[in-house]
C-alpha atoms as a PDB file:
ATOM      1  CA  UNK A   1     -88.545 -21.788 -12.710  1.00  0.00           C
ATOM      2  CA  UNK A   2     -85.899 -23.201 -10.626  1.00  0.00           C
ATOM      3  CA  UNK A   3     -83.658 -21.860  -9.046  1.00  0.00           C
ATOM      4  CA  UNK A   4     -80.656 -23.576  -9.641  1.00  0.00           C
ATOM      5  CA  UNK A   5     -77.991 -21.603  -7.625  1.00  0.00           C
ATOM      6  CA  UNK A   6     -79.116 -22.950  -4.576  1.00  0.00           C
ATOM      7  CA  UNK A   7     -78.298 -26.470  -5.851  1.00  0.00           C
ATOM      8  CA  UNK A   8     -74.986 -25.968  -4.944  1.00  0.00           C
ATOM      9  CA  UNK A   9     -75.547 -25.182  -1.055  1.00  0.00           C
ATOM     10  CA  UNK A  10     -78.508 -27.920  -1.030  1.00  0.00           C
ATOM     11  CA  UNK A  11     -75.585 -31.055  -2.034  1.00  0.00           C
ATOM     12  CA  UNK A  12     -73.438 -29.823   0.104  1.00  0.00           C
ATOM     13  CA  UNK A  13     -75.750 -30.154   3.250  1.00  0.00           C
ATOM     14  CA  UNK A  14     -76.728 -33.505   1.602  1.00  0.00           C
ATOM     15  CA  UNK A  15     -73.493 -34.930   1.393  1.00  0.00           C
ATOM     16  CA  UNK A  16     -72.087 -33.766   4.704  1.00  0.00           C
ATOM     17  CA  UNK A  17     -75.020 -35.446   6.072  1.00  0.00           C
ATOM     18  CA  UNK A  18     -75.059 -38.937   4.616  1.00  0.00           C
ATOM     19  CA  UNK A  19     -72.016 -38.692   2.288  1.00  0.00           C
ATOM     20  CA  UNK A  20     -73.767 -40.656  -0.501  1.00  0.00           C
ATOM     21  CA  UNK A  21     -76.489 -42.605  -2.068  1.00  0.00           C
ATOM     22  CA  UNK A  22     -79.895 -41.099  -2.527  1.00  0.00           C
ATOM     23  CA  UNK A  23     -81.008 -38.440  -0.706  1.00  0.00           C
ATOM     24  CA  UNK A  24     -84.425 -36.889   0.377  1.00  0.00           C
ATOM     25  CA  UNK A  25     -85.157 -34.024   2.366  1.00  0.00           C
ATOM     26  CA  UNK A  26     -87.866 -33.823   4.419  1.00  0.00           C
ATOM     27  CA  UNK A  27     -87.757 -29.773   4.865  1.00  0.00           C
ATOM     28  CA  UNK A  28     -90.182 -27.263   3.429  1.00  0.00           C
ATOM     29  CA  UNK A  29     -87.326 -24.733   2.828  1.00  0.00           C
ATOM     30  CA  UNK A  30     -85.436 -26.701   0.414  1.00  0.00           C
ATOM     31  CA  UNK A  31     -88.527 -27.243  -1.870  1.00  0.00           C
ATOM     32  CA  UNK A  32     -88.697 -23.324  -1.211  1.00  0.00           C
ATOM     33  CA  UNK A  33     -85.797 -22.807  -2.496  1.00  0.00           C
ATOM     34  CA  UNK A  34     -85.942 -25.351  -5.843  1.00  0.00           C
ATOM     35  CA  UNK A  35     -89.938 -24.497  -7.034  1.00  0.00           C
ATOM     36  CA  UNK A  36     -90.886 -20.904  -7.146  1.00  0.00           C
ATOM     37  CA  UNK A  37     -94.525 -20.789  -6.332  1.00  0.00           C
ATOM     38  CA  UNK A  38     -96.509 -20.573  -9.404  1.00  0.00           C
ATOM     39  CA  UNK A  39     -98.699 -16.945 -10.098  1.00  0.00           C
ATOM     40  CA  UNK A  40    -101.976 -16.025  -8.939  1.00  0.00           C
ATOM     41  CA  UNK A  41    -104.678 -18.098 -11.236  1.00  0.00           C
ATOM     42  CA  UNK A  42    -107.479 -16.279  -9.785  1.00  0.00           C
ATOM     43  CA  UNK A  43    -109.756 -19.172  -7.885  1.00  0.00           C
ATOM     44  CA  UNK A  44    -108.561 -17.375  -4.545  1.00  0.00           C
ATOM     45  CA  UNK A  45    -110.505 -13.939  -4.204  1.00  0.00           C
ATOM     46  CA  UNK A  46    -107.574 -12.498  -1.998  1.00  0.00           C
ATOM     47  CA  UNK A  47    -103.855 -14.718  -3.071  1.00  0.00           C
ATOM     48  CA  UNK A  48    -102.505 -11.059  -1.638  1.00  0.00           C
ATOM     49  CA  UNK A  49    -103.671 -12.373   2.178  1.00  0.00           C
ATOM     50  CA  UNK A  50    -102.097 -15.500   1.623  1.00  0.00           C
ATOM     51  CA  UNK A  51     -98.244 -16.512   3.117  1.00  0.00           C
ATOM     52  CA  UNK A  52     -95.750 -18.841   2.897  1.00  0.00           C
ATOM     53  CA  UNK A  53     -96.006 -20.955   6.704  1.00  0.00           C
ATOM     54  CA  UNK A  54     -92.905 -22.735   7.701  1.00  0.00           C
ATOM     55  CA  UNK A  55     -95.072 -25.336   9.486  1.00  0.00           C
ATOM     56  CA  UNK A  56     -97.357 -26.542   6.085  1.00  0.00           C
ATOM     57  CA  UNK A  57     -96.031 -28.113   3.294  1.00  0.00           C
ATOM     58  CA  UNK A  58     -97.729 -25.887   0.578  1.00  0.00           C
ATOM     59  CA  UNK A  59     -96.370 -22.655  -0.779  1.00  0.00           C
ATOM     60  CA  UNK A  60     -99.562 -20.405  -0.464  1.00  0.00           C
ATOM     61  CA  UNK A  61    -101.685 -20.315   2.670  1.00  0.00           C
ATOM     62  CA  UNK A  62    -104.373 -18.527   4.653  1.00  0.00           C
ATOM     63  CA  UNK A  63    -106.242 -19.540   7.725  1.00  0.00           C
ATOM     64  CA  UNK A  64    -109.252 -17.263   8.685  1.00  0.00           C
ATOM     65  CA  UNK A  65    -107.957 -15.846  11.994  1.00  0.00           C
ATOM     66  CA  UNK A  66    -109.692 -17.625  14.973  1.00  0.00           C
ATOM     67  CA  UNK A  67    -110.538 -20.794  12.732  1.00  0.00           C
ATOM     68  CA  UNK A  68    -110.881 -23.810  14.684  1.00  0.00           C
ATOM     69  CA  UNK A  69    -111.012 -27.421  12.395  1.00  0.00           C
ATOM     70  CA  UNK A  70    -111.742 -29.324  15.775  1.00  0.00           C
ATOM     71  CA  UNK A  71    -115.413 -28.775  15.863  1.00  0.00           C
ATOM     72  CA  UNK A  72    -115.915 -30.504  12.158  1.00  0.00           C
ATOM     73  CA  UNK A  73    -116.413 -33.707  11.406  1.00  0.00           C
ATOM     74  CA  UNK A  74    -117.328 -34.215   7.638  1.00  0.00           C
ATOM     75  CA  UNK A  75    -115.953 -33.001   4.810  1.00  0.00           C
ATOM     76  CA  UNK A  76    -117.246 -32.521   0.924  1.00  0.00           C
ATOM     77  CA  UNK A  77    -114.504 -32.465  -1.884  1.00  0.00           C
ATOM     78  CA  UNK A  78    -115.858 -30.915  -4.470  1.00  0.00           C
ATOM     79  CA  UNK A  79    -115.145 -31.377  -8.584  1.00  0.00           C
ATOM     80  CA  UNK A  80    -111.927 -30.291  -9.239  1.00  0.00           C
ATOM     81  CA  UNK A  81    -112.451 -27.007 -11.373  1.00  0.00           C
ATOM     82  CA  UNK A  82    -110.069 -27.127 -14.856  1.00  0.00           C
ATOM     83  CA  UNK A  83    -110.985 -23.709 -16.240  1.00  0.00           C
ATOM     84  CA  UNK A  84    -107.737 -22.179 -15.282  1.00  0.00           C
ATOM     85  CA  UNK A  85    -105.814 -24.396 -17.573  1.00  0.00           C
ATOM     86  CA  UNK A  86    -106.835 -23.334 -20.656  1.00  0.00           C
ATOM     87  CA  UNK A  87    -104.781 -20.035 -19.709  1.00  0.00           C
ATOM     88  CA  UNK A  88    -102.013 -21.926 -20.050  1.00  0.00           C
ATOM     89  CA  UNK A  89     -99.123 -20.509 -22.606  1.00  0.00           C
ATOM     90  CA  UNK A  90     -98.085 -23.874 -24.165  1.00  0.00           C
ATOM     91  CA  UNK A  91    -101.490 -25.069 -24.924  1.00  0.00           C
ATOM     92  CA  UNK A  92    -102.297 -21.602 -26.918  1.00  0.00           C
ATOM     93  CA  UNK A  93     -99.105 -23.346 -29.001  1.00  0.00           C
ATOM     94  CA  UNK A  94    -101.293 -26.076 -30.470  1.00  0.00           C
ATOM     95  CA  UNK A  95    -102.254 -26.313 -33.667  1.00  0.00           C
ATOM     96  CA  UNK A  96    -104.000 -29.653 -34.267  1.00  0.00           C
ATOM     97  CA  UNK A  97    -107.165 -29.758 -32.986  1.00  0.00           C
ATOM     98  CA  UNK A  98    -106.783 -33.658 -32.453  1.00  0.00           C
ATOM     99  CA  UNK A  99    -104.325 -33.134 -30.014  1.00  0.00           C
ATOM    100  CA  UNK A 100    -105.670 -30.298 -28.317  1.00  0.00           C
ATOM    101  CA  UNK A 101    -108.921 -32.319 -27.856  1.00  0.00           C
ATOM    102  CA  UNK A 102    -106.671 -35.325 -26.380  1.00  0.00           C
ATOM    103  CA  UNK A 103    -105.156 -32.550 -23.918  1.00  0.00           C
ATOM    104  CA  UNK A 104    -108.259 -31.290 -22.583  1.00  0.00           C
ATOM    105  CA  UNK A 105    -109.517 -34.908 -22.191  1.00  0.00           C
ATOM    106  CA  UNK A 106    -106.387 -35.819 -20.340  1.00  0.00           C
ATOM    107  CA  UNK A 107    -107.029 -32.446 -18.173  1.00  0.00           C
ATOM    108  CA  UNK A 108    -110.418 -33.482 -17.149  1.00  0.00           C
ATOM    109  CA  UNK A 109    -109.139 -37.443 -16.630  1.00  0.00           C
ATOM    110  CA  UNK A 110    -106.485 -36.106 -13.986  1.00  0.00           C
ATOM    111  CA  UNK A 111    -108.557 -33.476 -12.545  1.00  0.00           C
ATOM    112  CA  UNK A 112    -111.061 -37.048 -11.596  1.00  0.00           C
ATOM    113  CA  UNK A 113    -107.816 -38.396 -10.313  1.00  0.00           C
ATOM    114  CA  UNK A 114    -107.215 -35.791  -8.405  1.00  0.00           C
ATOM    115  CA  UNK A 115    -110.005 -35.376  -6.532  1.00  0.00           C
ATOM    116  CA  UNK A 116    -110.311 -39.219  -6.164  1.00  0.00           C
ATOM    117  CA  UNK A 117    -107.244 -39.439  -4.893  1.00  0.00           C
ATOM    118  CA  UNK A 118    -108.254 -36.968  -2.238  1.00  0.00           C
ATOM    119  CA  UNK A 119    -111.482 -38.538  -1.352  1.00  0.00           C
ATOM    120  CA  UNK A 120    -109.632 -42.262  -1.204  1.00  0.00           C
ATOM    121  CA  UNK A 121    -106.550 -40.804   1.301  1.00  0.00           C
ATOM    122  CA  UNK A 122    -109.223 -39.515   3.482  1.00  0.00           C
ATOM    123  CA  UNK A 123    -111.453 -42.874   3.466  1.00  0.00           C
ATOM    124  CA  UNK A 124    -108.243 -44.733   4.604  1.00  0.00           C
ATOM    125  CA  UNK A 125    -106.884 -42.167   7.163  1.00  0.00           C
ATOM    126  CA  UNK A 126    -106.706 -44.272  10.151  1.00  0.00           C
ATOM    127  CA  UNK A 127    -107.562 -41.988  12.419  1.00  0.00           C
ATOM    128  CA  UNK A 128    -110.634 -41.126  10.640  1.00  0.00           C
ATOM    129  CA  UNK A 129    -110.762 -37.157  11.389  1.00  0.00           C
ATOM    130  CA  UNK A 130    -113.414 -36.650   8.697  1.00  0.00           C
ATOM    131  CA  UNK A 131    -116.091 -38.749   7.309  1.00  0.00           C
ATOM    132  CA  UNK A 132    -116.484 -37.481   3.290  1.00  0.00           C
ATOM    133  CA  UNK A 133    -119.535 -37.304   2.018  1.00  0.00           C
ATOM    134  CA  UNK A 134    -120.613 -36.508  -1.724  1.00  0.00           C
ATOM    135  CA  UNK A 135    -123.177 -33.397  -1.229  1.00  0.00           C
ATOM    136  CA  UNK A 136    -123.838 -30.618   0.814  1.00  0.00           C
ATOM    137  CA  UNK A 137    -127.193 -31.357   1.417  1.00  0.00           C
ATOM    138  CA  UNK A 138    -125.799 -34.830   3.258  1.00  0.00           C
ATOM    139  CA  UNK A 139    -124.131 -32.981   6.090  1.00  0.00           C
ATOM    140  CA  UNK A 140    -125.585 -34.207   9.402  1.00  0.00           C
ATOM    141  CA  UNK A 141    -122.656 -32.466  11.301  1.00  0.00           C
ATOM    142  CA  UNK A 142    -120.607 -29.622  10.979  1.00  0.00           C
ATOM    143  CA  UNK A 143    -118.652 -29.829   7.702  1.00  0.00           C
ATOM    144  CA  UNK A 144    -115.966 -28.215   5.548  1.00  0.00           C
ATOM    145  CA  UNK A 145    -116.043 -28.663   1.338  1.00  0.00           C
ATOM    146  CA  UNK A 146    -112.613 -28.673   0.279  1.00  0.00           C
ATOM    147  CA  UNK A 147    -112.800 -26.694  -3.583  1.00  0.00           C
ATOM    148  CA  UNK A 148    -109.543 -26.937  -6.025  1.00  0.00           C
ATOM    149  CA  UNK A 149    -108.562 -25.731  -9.314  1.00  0.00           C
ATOM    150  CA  UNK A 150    -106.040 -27.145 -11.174  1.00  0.00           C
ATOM    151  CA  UNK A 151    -103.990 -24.154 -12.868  1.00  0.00           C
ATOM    152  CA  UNK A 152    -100.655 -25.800 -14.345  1.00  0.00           C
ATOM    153  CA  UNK A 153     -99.193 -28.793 -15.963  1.00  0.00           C
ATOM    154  CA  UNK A 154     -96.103 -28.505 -17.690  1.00  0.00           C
ATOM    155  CA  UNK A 155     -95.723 -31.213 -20.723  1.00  0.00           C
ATOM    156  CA  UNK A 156     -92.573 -33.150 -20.578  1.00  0.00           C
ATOM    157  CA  UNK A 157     -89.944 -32.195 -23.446  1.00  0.00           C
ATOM    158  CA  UNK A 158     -90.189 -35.450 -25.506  1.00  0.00           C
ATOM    159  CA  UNK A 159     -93.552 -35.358 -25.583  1.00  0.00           C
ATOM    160  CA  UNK A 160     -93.394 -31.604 -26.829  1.00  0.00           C
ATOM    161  CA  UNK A 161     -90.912 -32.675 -29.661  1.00  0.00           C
ATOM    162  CA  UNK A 162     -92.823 -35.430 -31.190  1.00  0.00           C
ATOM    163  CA  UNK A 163     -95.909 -33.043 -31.343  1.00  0.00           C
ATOM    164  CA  UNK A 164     -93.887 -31.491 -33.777  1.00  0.00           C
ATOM    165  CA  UNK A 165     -94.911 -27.693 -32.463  1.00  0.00           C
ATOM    166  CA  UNK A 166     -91.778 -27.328 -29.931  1.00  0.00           C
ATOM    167  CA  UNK A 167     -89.198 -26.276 -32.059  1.00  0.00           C
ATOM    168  CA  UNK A 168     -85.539 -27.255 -31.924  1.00  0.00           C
ATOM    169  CA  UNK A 169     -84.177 -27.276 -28.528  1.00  0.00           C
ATOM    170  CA  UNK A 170     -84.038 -23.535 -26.906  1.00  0.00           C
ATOM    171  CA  UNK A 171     -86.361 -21.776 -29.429  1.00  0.00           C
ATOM    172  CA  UNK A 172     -90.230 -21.331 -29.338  1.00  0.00           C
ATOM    173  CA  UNK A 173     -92.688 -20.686 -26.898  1.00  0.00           C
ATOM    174  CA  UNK A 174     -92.447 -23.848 -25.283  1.00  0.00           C
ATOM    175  CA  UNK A 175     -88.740 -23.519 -23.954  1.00  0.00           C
ATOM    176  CA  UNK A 176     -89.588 -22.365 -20.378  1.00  0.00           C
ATOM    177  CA  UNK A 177     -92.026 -24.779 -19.467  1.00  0.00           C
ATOM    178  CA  UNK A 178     -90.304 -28.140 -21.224  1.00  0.00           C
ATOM    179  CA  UNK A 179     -89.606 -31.030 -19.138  1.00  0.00           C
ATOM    180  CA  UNK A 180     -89.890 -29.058 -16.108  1.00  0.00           C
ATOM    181  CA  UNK A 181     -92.300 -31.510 -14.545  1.00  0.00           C
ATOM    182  CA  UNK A 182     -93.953 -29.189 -12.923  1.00  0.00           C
ATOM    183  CA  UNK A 183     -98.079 -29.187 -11.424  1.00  0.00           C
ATOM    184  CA  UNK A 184     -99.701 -26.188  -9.620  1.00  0.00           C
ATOM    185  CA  UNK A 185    -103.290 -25.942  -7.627  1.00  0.00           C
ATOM    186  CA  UNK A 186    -105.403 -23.488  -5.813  1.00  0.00           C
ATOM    187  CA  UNK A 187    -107.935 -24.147  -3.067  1.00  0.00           C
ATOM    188  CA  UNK A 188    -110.533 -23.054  -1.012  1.00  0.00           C
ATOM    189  CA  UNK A 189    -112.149 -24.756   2.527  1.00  0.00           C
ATOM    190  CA  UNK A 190    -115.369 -23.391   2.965  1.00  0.00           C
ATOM    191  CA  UNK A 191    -117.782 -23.802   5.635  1.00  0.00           C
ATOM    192  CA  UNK A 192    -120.795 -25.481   4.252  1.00  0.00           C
ATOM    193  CA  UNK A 193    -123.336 -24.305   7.161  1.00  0.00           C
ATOM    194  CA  UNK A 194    -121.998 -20.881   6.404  1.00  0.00           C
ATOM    195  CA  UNK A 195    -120.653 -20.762   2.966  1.00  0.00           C
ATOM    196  CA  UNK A 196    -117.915 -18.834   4.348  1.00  0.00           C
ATOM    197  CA  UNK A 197    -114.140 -19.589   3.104  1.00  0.00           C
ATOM    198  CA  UNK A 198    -112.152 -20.102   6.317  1.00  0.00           C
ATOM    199  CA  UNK A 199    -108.530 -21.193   4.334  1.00  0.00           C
ATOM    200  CA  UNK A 200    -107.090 -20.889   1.332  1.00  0.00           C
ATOM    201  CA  UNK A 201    -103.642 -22.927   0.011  1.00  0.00           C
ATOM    202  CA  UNK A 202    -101.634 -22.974  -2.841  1.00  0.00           C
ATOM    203  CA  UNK A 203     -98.896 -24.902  -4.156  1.00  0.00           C
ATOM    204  CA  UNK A 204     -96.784 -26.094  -6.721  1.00  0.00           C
ATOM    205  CA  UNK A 205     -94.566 -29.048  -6.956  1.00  0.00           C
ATOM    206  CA  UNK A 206     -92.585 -31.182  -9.016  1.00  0.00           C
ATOM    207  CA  UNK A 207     -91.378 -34.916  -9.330  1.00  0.00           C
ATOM    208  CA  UNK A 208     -88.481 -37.125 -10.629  1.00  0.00           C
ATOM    209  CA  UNK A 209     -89.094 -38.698 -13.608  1.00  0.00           C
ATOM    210  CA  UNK A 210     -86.361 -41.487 -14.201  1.00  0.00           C
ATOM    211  CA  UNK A 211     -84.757 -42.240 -17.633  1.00  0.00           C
ATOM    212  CA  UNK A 212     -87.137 -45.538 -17.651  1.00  0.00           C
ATOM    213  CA  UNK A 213     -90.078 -43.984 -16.136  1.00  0.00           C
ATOM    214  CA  UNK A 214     -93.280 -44.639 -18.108  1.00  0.00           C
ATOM    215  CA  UNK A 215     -94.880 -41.458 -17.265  1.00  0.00           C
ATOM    216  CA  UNK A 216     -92.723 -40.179 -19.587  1.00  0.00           C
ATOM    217  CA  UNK A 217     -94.374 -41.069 -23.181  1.00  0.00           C
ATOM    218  CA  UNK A 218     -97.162 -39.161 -21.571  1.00  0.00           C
ATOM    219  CA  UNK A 219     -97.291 -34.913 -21.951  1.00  0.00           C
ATOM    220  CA  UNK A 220     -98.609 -34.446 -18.210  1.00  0.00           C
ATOM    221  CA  UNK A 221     -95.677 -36.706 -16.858  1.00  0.00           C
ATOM    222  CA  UNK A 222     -95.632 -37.460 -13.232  1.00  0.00           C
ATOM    223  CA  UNK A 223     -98.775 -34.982 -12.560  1.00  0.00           C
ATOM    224  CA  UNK A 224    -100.389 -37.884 -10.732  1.00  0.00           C
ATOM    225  CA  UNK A 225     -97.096 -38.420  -8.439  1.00  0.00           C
ATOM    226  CA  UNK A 226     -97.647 -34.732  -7.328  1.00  0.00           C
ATOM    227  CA  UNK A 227    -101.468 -35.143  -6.884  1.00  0.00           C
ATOM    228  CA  UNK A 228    -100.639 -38.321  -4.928  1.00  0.00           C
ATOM    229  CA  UNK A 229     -98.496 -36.688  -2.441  1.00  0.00           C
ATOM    230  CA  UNK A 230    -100.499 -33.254  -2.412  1.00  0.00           C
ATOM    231  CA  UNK A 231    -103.352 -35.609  -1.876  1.00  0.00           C
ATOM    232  CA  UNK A 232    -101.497 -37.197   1.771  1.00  0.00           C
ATOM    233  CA  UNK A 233    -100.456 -33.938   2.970  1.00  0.00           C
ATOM    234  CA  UNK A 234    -104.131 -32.731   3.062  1.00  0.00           C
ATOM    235  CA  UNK A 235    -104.317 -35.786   5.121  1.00  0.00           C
ATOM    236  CA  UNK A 236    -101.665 -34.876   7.167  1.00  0.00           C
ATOM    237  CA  UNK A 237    -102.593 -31.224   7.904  1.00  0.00           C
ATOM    238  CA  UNK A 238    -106.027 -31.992   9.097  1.00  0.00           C
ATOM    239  CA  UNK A 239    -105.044 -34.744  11.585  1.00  0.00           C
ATOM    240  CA  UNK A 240    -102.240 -31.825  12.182  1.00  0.00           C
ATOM    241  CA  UNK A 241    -101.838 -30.610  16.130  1.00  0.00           C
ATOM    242  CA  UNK A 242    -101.076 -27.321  17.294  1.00  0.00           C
ATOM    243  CA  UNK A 243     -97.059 -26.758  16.828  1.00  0.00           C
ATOM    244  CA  UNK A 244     -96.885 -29.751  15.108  1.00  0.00           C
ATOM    245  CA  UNK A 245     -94.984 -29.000  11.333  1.00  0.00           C
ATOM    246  CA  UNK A 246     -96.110 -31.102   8.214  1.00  0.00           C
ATOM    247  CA  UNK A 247     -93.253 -31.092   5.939  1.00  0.00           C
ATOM    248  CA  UNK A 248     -92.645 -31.422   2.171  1.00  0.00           C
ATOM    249  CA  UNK A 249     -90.309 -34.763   0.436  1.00  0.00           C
ATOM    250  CA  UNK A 250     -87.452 -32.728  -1.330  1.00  0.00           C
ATOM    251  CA  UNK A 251     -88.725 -32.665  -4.860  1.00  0.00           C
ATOM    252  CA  UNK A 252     -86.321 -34.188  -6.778  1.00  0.00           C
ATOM    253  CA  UNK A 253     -83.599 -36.873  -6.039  1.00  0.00           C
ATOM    254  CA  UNK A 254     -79.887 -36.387  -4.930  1.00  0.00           C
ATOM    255  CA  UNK A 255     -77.643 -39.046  -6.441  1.00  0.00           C
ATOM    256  CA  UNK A 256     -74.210 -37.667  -5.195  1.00  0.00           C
ATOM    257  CA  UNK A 257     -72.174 -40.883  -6.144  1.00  0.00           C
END
């Protein structure tokens, strides 16, 4: 959840900055601060060696000790695994198979995205750090596979009301998650030569969704705003240099005046 007290301290250090308009941050602690990491799903063997690193965007990280990315060259990205939604408390909620069936359809249609999305953002990197390739049997030099599991999409409130199941507004199961446009990952890098994971990163994130935003009539939202982004900062952290920080957009917009 949010946590909202902070929203407070976060304007003020907008406004006194720019005074008004809208405002993004480009800091990893405010997104700290406003999304509270989402729990353990269970694709990482060992979340409890993971930490939060002031330098990387995402929430969740570990980086085999000694692990050098400079001597690889291609990179696999596997099928984005979906398993971990189904754990999910608002989809246990459902009781009309139709729309549980158009749920899990969606899932597997934006866990495609997803992982195209990746694949694409690599292809046009400009300075080309790593060619992809579709199987692990290609590899000609040495290469990383980049494995994710989605593990959390939260369904937008209007969407939750016209399937009839959410209940009138702050009742049912459904309260917690409603509208919170919220999306949540876990992933593993893996050495292919090897097989041995050398990283680990988790994160979630959310996104605006304006009054006359489209993603709206949808139940996943903006999911594919998040994937989009999480998608460039994957980019960005393996053309990333020693000291150098990759930060996080502030995750919603500040419209002081």
């Amino acid at each position: 959840m949010k946590n909202f007290q902070f929203l407070p301290v976060m304007l003020s250090m907008t406004l006194a900055v720019v005074g008004c308009g809208s405002v993004r941050s480009g800091t990893n602690d405010i997104k700290a601060k406003a999304v509270e990491p989402a729990p353990d799903a269970g694709f990482i063997q060992h979340p409890e060696l993971q930490s939060k690193r002031a330098d990387l965007p995402f929430q969740k990280v570990w980086i085999k000790p000694g692990f050098d990315k400079s001597g690889y060259r291609e990179l696999i990205v596997a099928p984005v695994n979906t398993s971990y939604m189904q754990q999910m408390d608002w989809l246990h909620s459902i009781s009309s198979a139709n729309i549980l069936g158009d749920v899990k359809k969606d899932t597997e249609e934006l866990a495609q995205y997803f992982r195209s999305q990746i694949i694409k953002k690599f292809r046009e990197d400009p300075n080309h750090r790593f060619s992809v390739i579709d199987y692990a049997r290609q590899y000609r030099y040495p290469a990383l596979q980049l494995e994710l599991a989605l593990i959390e999409i939260d369904p937008s409130q209007s969407v939750l009301h016209a399937m009839s199941w959410a209940g009138p507004p702050g009742t049912g199961t459904a309260v917690g998650v409603v509208n919170q446009r919220r999306a949540a990952f876990e992933a593993r890098l893996r050495d292919v030569q090897t097989g041995e994971v050398v990283a680990t990163f988790a994160d979630r994130d959310m996104q605006d969704a304006g009054p006359l935003d489209l993603t709206r009539l949808t139940w996943y939202g903006p999911a594919k705003g998040i994937m989009d982004r999480w998608a460039e900062q994957f980019v960005q952290i393996a053309n990333r240099k020693p000291g150098e920080m990759v930060t996080d957009p502030l995750p919603f917009t500040v419209r002081p005046f």
